[in-house]
PDB file of N, CA and C in Angstrom:
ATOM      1  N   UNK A   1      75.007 125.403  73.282  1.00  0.00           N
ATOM      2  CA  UNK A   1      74.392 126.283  74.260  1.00  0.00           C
ATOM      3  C   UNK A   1      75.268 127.500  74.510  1.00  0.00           C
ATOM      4  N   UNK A   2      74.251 128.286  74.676  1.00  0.00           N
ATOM      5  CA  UNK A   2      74.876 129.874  74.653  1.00  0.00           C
ATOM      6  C   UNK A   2      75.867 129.796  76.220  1.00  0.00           C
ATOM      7  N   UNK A   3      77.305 129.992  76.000  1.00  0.00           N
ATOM      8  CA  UNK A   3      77.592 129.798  77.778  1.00  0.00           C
ATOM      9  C   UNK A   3      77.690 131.231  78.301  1.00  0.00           C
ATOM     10  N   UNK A   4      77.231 131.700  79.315  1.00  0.00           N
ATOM     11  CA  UNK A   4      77.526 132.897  80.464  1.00  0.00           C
ATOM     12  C   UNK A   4      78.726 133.866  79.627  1.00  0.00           C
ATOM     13  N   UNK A   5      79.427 132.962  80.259  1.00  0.00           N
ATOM     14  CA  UNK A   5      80.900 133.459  79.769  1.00  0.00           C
ATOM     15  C   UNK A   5      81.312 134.297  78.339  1.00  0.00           C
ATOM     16  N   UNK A   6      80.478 133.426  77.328  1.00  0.00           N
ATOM     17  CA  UNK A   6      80.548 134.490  76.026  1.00  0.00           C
ATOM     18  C   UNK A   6      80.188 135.753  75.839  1.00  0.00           C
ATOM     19  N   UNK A   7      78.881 135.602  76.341  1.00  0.00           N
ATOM     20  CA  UNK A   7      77.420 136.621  76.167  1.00  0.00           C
ATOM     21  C   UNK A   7      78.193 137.657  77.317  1.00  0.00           C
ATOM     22  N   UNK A   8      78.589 137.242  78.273  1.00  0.00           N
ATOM     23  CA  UNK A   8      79.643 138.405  78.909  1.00  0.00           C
ATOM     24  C   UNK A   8      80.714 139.103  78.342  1.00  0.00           C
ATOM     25  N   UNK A   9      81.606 138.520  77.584  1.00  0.00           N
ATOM     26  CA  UNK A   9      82.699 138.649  76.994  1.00  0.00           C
ATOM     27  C   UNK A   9      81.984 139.451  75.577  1.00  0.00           C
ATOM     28  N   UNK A  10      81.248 139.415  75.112  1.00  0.00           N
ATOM     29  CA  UNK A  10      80.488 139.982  73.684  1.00  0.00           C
ATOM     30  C   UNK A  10      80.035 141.200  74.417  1.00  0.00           C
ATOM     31  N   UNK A  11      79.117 141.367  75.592  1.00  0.00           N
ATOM     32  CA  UNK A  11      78.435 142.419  76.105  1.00  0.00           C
ATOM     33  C   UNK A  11      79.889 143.665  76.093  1.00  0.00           C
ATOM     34  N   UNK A  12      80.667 142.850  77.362  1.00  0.00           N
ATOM     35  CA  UNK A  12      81.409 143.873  77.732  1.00  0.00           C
ATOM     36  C   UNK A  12      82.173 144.631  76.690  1.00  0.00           C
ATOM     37  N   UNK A  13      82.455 143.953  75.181  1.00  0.00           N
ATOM     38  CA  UNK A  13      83.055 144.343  74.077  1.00  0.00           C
ATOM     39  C   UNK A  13      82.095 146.007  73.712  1.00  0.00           C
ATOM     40  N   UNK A  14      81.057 146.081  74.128  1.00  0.00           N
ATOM     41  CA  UNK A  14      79.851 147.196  73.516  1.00  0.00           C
ATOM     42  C   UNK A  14      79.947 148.030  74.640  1.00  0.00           C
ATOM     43  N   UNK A  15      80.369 147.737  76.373  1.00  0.00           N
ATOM     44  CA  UNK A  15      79.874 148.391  77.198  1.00  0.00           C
ATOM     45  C   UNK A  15      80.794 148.701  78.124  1.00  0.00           C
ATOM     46  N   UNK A  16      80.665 150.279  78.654  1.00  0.00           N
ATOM     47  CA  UNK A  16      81.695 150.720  79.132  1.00  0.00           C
ATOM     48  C   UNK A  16      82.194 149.646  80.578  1.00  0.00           C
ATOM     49  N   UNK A  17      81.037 148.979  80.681  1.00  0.00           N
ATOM     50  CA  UNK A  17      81.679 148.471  82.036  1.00  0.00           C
ATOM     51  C   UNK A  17      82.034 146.723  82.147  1.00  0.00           C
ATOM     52  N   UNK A  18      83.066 146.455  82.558  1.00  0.00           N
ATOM     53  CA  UNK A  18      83.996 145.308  82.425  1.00  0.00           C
ATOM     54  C   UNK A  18      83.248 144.412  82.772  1.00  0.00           C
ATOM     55  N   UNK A  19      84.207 143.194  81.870  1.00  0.00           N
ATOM     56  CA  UNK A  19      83.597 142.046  81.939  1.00  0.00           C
ATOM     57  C   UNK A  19      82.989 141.363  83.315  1.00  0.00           C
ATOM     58  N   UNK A  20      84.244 141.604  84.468  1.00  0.00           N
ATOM     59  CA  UNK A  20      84.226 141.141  85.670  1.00  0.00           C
ATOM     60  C   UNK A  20      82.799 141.440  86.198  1.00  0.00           C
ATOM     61  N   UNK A  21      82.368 142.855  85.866  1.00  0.00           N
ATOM     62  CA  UNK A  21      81.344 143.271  86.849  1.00  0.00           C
ATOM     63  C   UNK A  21      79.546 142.758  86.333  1.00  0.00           C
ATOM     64  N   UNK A  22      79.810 142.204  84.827  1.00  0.00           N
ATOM     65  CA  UNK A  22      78.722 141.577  83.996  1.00  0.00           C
ATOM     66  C   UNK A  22      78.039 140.539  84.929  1.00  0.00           C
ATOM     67  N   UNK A  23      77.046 140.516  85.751  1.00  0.00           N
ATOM     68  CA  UNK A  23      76.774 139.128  86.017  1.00  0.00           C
ATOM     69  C   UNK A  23      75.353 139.197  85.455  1.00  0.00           C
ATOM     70  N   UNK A  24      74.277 137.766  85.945  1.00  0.00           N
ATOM     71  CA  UNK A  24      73.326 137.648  85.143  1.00  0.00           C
ATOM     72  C   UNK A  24      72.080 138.579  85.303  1.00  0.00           C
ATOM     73  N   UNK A  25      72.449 139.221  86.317  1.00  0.00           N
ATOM     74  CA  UNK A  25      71.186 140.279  87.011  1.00  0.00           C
ATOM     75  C   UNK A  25      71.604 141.367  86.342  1.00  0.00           C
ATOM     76  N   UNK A  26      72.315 141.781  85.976  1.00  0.00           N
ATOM     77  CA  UNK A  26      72.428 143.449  85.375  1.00  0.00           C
ATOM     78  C   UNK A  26      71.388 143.337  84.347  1.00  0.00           C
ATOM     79  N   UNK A  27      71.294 144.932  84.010  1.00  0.00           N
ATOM     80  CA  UNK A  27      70.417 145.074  83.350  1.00  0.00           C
ATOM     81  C   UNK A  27      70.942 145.846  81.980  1.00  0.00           C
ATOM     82  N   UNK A  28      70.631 145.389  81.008  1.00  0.00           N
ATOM     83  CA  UNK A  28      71.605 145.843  79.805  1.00  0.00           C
ATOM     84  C   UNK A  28      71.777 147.376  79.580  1.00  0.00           C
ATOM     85  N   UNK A  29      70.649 147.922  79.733  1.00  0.00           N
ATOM     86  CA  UNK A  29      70.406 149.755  79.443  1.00  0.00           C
ATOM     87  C   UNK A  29      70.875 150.056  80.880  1.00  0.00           C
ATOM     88  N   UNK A  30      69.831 149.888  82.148  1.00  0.00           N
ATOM     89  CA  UNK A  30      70.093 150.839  83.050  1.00  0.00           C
ATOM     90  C   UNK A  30      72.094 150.108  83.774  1.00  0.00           C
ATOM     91  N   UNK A  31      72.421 148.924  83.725  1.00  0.00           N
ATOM     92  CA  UNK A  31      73.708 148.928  84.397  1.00  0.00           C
ATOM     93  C   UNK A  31      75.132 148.753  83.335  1.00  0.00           C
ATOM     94  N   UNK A  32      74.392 147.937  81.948  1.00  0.00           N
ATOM     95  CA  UNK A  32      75.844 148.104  81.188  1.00  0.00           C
ATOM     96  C   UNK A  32      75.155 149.587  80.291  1.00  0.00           C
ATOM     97  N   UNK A  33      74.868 150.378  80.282  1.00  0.00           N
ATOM     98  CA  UNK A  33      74.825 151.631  80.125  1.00  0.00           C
ATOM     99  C   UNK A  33      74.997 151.432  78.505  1.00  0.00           C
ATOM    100  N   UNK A  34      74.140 150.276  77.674  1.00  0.00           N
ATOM    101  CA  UNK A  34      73.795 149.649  76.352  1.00  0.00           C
ATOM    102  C   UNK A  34      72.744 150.905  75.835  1.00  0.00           C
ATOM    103  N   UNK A  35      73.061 151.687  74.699  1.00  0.00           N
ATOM    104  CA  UNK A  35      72.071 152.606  74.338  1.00  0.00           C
ATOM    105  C   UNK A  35      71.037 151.548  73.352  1.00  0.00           C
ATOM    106  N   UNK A  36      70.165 152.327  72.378  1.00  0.00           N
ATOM    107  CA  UNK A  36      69.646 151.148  71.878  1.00  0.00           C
ATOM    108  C   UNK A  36      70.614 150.879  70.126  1.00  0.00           C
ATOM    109  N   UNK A  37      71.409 152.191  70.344  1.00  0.00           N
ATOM    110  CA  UNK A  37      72.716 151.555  68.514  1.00  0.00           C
ATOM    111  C   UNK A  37      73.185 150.620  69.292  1.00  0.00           C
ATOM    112  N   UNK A  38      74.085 150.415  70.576  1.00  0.00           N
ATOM    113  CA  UNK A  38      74.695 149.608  70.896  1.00  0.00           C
ATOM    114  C   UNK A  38      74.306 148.335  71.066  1.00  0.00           C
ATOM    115  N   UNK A  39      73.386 148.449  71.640  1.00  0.00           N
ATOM    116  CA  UNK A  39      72.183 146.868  71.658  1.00  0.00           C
ATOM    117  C   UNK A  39      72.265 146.455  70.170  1.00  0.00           C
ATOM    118  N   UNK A  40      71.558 147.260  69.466  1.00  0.00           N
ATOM    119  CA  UNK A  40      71.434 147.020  68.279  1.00  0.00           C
ATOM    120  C   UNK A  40      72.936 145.694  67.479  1.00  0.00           C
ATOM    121  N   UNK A  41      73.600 146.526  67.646  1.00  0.00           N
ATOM    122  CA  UNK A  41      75.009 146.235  66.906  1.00  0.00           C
ATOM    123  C   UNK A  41      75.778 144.832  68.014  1.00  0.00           C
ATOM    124  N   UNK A  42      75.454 144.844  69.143  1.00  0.00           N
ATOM    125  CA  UNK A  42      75.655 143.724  70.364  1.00  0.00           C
ATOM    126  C   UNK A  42      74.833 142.685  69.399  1.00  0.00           C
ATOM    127  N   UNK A  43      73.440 142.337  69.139  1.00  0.00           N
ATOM    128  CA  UNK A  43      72.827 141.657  68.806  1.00  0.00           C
ATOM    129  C   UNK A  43      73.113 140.829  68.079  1.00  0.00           C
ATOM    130  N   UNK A  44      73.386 141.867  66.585  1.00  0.00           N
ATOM    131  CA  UNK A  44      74.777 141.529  65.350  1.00  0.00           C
ATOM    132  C   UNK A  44      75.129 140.602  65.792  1.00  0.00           C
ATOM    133  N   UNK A  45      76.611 140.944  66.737  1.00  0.00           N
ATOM    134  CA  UNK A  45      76.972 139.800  67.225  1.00  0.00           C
ATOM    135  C   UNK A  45      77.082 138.953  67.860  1.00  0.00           C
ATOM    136  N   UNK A  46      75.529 138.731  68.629  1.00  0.00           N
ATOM    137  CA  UNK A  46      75.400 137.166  68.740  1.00  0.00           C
ATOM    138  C   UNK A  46      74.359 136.492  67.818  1.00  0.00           C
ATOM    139  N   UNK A  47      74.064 137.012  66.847  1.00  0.00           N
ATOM    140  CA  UNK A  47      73.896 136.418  65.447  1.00  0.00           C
ATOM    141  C   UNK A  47      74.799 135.272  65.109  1.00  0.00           C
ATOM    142  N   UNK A  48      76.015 136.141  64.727  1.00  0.00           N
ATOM    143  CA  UNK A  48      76.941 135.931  64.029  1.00  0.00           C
ATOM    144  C   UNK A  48      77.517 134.606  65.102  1.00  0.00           C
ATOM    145  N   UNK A  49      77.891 134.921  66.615  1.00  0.00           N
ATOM    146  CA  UNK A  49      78.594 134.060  66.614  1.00  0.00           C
ATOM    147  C   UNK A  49      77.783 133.112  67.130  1.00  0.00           C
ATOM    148  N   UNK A  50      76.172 132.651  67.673  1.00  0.00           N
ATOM    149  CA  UNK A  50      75.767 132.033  67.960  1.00  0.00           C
ATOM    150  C   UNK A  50      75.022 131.181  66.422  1.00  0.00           C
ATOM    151  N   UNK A  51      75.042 131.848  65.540  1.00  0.00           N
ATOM    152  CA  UNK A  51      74.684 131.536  64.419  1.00  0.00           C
ATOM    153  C   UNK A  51      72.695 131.470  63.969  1.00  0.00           C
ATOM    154  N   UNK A  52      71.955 132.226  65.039  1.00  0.00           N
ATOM    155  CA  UNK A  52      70.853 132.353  65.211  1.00  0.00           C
ATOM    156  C   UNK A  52      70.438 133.904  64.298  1.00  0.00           C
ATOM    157  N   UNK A  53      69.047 133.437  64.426  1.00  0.00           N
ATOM    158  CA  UNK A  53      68.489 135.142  63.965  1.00  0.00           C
ATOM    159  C   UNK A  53      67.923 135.525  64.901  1.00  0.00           C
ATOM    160  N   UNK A  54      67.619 136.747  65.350  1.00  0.00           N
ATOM    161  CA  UNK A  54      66.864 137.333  66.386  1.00  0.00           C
ATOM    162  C   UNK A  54      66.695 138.236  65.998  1.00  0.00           C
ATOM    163  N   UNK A  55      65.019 138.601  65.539  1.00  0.00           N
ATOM    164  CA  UNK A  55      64.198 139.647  65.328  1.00  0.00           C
ATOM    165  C   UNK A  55      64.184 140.860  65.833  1.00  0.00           C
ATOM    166  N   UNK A  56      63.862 141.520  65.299  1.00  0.00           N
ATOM    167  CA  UNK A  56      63.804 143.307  66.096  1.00  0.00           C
ATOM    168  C   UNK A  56      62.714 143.219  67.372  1.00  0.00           C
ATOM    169  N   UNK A  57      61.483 142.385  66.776  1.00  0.00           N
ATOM    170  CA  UNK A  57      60.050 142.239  68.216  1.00  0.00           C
ATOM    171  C   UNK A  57      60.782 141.755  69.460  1.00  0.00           C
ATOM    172  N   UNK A  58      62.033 140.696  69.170  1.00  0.00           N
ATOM    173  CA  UNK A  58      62.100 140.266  70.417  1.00  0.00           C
ATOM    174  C   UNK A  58      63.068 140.926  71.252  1.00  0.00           C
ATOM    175  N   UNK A  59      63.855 141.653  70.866  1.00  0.00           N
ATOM    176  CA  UNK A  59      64.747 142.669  71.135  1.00  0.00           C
ATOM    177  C   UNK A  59      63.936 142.986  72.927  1.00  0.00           C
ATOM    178  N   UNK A  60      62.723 143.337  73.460  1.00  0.00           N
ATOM    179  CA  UNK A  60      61.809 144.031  74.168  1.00  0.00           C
ATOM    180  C   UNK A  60      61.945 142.758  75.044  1.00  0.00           C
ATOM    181  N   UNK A  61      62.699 141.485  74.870  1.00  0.00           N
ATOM    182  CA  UNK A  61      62.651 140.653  75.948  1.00  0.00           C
ATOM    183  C   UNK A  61      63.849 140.626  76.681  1.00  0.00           C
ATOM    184  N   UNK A  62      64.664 141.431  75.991  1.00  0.00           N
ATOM    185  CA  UNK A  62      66.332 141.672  76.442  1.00  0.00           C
ATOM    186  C   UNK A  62      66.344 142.618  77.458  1.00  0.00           C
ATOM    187  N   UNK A  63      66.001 142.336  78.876  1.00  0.00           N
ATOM    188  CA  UNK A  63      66.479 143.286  79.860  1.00  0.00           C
ATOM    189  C   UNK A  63      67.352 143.028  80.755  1.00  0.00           C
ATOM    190  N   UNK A  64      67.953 141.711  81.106  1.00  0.00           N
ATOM    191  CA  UNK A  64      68.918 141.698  81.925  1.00  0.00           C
ATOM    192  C   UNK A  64      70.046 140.639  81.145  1.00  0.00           C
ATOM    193  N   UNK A  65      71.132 140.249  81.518  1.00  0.00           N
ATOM    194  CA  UNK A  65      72.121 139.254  81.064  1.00  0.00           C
ATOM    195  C   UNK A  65      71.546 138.074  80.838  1.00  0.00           C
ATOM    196  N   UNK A  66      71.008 137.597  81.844  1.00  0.00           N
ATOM    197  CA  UNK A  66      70.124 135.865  81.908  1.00  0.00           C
ATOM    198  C   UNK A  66      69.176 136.165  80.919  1.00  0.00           C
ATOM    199  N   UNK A  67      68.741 137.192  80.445  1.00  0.00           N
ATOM    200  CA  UNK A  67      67.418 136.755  79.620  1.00  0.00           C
ATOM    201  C   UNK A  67      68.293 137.070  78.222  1.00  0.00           C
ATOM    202  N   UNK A  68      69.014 137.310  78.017  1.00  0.00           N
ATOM    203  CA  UNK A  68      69.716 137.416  76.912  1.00  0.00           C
ATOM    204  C   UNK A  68      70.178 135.598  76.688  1.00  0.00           C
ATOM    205  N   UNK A  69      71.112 135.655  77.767  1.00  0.00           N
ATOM    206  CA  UNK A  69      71.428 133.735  77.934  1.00  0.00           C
ATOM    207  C   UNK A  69      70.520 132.965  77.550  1.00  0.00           C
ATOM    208  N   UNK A  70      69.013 133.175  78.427  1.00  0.00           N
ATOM    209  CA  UNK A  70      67.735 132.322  78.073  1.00  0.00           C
ATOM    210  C   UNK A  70      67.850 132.200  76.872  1.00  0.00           C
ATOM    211  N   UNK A  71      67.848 133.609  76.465  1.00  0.00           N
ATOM    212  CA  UNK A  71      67.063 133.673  74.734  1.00  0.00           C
ATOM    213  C   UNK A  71      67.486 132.277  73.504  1.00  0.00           C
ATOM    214  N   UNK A  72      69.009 133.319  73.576  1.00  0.00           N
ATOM    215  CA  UNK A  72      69.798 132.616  72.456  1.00  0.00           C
ATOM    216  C   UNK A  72      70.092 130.699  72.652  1.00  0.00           C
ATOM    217  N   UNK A  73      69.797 130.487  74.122  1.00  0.00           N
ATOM    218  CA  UNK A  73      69.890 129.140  74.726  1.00  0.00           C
ATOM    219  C   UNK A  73      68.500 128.696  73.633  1.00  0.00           C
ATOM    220  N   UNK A  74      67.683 129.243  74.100  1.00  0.00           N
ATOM    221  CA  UNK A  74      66.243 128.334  73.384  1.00  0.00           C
ATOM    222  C   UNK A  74      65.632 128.751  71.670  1.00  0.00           C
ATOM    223  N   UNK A  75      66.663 129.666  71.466  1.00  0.00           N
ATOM    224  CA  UNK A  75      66.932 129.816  70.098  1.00  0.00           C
ATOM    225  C   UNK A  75      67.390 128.530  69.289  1.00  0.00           C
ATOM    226  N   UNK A  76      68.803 128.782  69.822  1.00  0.00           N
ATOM    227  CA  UNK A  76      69.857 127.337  69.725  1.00  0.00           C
ATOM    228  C   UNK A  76      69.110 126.269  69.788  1.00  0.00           C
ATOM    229  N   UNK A  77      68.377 126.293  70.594  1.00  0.00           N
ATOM    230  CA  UNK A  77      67.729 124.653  70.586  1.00  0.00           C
ATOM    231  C   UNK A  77      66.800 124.306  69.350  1.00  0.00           C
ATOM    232  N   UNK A  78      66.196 125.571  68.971  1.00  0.00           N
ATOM    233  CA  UNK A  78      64.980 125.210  67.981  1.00  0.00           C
ATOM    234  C   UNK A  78      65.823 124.745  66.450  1.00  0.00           C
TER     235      UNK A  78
END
């Protein structure tokens, strides 16, 4: 399972604003200030380290931290 803690630690690697201030309500574009290369290339890596694929369609479900968590959580599971 995808934990908080990573998907924070991966975000904040792409985004000007620190890990500390990542919680699950931000919103990837309007508060970690994620353009869509950066999203893009964020995604990459939670590919890589969650070991999942995630499509370009679903990209449009990624608007805050938790739904990123959700995602790759019920990815992982399948």
């Amino acid at each position: 399972m995808a934990e908080l803690a990573t998907i924070r630690h991966l975000l904040a690697e792409a985004s000007p604003v620190t890990e500390d201030e990542i919680t699950p309500e931000k919103h990837l574009v309007k508060d970690l200030e994620l353009d869509s290369f950066s999203l893009l290339d964020t995604v990459s890596v939670f590919e890589k380290e969650f070991s999942i694929s995630i499509p370009d369609r679903d990209l449009r479900l990624f608007d805050t931290v938790q739904d990123v968590v959700d995602y790759v959580n019920k990815r992982e599971a399948e």
